[in-house]
PDB file of N, CA and C in Angstrom:
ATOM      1  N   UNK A   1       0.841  -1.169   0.000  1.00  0.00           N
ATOM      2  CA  UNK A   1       0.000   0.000   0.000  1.00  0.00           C
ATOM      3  C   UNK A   1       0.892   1.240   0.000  1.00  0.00           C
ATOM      4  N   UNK A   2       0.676   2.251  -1.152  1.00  0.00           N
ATOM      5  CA  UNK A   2       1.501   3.505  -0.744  1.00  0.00           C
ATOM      6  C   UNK A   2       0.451   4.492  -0.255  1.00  0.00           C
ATOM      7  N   UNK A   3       1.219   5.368  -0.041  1.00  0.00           N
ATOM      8  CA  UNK A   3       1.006   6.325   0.340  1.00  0.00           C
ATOM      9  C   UNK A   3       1.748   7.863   0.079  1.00  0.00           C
ATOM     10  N   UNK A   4       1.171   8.981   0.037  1.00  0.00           N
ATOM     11  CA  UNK A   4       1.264  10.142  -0.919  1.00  0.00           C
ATOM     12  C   UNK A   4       2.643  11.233   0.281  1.00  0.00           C
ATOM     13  N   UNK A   5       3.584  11.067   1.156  1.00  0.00           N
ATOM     14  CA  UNK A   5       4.191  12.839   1.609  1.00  0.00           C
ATOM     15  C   UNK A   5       5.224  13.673   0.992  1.00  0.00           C
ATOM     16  N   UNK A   6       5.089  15.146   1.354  1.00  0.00           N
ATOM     17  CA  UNK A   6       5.579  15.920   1.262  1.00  0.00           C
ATOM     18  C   UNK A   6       7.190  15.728   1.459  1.00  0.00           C
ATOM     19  N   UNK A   7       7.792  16.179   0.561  1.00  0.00           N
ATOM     20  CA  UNK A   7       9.284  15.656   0.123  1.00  0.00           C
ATOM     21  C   UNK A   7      10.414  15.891   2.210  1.00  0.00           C
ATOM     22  N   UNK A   8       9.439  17.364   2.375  1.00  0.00           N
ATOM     23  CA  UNK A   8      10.228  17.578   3.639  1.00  0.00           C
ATOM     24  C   UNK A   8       9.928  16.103   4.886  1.00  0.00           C
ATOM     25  N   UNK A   9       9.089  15.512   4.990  1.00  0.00           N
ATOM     26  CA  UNK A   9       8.680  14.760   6.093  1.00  0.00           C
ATOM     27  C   UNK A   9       9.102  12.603   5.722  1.00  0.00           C
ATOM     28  N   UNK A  10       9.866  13.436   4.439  1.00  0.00           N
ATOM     29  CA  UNK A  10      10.983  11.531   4.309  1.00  0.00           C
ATOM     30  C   UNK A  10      11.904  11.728   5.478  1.00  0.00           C
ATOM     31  N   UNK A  11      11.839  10.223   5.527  1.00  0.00           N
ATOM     32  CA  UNK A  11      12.528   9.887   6.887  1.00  0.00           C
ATOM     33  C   UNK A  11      13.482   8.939   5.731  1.00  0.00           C
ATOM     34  N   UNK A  12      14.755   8.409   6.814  1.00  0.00           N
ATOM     35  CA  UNK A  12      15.834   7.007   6.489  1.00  0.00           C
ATOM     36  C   UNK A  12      15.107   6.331   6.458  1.00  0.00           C
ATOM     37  N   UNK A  13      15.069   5.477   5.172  1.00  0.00           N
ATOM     38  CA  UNK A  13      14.646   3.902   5.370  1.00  0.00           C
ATOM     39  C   UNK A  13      13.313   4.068   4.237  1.00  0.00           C
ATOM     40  N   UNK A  14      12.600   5.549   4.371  1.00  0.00           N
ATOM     41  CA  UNK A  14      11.165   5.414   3.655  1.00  0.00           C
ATOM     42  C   UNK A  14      11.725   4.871   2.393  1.00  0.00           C
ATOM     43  N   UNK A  15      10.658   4.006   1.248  1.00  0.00           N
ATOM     44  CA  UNK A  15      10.704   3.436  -0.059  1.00  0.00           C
ATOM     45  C   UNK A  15      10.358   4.098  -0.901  1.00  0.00           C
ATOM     46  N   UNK A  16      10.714   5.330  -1.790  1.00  0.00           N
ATOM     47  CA  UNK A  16       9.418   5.676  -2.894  1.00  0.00           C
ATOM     48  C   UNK A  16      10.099   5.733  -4.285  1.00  0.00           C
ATOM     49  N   UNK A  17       8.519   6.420  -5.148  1.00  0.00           N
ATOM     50  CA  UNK A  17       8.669   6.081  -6.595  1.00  0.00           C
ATOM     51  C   UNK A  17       8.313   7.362  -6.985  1.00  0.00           C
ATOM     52  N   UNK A  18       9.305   7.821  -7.698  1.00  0.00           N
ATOM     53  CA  UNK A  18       9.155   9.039  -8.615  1.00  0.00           C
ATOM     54  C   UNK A  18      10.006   8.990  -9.643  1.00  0.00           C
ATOM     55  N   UNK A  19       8.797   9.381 -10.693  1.00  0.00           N
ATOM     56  CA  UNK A  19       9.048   9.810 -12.275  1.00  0.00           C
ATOM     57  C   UNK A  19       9.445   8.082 -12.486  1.00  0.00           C
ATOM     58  N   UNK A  20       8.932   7.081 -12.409  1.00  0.00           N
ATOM     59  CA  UNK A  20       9.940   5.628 -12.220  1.00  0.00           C
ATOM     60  C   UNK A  20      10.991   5.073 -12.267  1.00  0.00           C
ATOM     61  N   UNK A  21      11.395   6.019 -10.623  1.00  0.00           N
ATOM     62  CA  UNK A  21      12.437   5.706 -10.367  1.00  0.00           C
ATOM     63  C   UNK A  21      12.284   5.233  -9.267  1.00  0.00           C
ATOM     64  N   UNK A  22      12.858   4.060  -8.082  1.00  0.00           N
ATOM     65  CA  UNK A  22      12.350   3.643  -7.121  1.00  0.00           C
ATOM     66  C   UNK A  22      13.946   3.632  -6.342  1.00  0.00           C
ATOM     67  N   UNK A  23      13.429   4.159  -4.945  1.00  0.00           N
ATOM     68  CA  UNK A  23      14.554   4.007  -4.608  1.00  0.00           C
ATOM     69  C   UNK A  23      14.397   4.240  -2.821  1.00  0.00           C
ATOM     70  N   UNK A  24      15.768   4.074  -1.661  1.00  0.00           N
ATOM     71  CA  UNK A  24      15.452   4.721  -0.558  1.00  0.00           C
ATOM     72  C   UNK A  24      15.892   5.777  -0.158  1.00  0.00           C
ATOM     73  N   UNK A  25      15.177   5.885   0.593  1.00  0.00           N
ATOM     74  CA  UNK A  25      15.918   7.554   1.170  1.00  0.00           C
ATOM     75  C   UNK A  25      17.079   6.977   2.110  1.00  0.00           C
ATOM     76  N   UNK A  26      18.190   8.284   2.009  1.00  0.00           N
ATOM     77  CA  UNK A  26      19.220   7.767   3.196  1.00  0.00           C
ATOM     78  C   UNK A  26      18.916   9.002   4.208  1.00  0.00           C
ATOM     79  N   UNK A  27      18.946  10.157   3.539  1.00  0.00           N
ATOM     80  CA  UNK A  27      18.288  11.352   4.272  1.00  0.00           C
ATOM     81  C   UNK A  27      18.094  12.724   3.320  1.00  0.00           C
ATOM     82  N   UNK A  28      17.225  13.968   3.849  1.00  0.00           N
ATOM     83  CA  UNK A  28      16.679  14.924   3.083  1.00  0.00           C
ATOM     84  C   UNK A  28      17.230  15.963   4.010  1.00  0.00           C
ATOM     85  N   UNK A  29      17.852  16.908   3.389  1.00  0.00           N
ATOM     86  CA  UNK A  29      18.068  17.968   3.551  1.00  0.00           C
ATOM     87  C   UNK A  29      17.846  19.710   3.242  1.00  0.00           C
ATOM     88  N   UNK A  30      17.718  20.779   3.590  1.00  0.00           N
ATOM     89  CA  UNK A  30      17.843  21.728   2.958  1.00  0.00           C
ATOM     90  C   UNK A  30      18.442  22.161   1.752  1.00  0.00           C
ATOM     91  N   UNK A  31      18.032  22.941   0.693  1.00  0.00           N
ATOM     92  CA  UNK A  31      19.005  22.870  -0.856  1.00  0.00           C
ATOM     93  C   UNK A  31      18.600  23.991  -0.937  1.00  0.00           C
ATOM     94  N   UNK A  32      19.226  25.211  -0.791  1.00  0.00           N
ATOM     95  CA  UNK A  32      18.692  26.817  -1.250  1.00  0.00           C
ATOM     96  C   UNK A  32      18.054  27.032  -0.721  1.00  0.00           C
ATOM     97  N   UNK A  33      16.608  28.011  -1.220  1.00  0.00           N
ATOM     98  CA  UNK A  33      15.806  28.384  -0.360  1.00  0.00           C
ATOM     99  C   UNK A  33      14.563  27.752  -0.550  1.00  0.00           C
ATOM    100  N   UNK A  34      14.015  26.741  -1.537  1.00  0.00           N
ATOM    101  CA  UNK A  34      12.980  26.499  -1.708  1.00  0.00           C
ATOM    102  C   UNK A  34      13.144  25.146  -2.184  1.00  0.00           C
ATOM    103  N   UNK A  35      14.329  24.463  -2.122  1.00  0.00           N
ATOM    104  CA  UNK A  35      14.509  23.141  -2.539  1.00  0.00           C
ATOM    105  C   UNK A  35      14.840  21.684  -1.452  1.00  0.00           C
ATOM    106  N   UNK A  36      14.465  20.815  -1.465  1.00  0.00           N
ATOM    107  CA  UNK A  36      15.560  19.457  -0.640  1.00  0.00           C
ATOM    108  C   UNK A  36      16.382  19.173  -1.519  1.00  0.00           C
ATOM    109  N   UNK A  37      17.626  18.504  -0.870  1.00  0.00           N
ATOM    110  CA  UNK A  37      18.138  17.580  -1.534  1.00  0.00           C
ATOM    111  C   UNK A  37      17.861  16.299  -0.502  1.00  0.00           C
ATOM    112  N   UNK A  38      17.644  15.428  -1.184  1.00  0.00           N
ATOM    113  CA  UNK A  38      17.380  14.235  -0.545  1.00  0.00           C
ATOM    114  C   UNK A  38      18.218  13.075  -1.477  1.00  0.00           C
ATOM    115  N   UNK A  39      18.880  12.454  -0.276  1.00  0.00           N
ATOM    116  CA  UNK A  39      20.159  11.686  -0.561  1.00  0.00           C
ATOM    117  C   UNK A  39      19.595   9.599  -0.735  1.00  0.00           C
ATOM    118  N   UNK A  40      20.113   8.868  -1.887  1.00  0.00           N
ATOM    119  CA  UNK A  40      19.544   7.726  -1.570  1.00  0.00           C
ATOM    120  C   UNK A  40      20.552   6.911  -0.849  1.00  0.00           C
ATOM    121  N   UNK A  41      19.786   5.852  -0.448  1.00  0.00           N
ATOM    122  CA  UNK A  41      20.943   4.690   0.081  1.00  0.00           C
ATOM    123  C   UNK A  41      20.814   3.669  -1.259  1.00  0.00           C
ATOM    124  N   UNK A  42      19.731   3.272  -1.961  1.00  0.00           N
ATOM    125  CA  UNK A  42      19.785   2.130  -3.352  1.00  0.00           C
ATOM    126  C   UNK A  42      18.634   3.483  -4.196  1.00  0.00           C
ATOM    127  N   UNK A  43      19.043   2.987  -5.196  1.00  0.00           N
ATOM    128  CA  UNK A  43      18.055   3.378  -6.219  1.00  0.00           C
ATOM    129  C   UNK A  43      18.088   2.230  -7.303  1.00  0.00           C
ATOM    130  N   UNK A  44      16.859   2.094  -7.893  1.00  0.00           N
ATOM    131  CA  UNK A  44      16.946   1.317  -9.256  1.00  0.00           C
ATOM    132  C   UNK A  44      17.614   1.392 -10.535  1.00  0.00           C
ATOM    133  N   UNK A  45      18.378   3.195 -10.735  1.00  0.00           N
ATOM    134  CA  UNK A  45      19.235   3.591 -11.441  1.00  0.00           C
ATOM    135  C   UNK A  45      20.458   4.002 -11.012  1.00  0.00           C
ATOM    136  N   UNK A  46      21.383   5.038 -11.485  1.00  0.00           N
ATOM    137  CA  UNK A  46      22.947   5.226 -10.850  1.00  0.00           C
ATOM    138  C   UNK A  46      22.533   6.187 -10.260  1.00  0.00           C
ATOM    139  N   UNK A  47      21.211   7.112  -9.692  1.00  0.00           N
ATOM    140  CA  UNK A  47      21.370   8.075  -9.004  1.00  0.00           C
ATOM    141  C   UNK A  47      21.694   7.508  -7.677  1.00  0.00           C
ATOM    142  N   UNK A  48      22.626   8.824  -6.945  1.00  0.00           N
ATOM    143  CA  UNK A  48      22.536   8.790  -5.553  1.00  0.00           C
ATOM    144  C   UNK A  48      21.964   9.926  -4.822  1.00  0.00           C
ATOM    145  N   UNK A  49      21.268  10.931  -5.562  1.00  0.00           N
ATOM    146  CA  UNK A  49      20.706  12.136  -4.845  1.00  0.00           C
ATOM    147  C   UNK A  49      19.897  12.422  -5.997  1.00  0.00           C
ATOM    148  N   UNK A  50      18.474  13.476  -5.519  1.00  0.00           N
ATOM    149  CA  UNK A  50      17.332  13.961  -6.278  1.00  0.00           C
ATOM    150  C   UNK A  50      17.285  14.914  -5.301  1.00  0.00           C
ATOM    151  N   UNK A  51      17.015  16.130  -6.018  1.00  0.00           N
ATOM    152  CA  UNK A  51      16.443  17.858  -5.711  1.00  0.00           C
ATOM    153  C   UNK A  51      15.278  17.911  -5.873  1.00  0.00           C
ATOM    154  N   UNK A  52      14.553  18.197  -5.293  1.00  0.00           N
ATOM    155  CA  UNK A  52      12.929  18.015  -5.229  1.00  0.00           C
ATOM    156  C   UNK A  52      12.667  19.167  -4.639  1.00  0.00           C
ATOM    157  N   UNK A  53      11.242  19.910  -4.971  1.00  0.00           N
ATOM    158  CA  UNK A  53      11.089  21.670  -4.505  1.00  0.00           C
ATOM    159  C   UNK A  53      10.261  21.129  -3.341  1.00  0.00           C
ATOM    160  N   UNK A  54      10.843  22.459  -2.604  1.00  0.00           N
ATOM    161  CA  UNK A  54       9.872  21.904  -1.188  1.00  0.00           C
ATOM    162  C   UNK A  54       8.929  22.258  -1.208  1.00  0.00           C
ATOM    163  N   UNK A  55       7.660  20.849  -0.858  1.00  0.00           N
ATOM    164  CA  UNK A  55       6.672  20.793  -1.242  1.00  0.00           C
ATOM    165  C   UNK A  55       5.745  20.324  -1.811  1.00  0.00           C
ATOM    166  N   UNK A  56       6.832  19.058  -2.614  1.00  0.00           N
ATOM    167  CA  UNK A  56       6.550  18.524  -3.834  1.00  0.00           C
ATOM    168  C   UNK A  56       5.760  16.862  -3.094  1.00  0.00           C
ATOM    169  N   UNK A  57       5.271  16.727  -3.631  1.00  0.00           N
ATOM    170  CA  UNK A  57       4.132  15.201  -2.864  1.00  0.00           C
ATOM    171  C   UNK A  57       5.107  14.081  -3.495  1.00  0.00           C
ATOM    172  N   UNK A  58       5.730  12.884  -2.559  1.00  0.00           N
ATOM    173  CA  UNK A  58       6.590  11.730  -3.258  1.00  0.00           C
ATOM    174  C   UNK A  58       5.264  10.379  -2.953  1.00  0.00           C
ATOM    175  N   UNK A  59       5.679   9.914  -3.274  1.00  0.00           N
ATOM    176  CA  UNK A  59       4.748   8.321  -3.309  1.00  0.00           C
ATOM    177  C   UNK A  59       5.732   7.387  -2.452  1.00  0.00           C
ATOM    178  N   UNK A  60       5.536   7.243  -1.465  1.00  0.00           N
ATOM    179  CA  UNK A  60       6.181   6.251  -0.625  1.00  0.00           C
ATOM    180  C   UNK A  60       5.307   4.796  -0.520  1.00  0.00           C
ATOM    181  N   UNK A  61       5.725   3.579  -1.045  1.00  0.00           N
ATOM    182  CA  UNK A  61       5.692   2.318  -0.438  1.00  0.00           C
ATOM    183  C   UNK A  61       5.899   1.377   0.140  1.00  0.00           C
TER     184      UNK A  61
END
């Protein structure tokens, strides 16, 4: 079952899927003034980090 939060309130460990890409969070941080960066621990591709505007709704499963 997923479920829909706000990019600021990922925690370590959450699972999600964006743009289909699936991956975990390792942790989310501040990025400028209106952005996260949120760091992975696996992803399904070679990323290890995604910039996401704060605010933005992720799909966690």
């Amino acid at each position: 079952m997923s479920r829909m939060l706000f990019v600021e309130d990922l925690v370590p460990g959450d699972r999600i899927a964006l743009d289909g890409i699936r991956a975990v969070v390792r942790k989310q941080v501040p990025h400028g003034t209106d952005q996260r960066l949120v760091e992975l621990a696996h992803s399904s591709d070679d990323r290890s980090e995604l910039i996401l505007k704060s605010g933005s709704k992720v799909e966690v499963y």
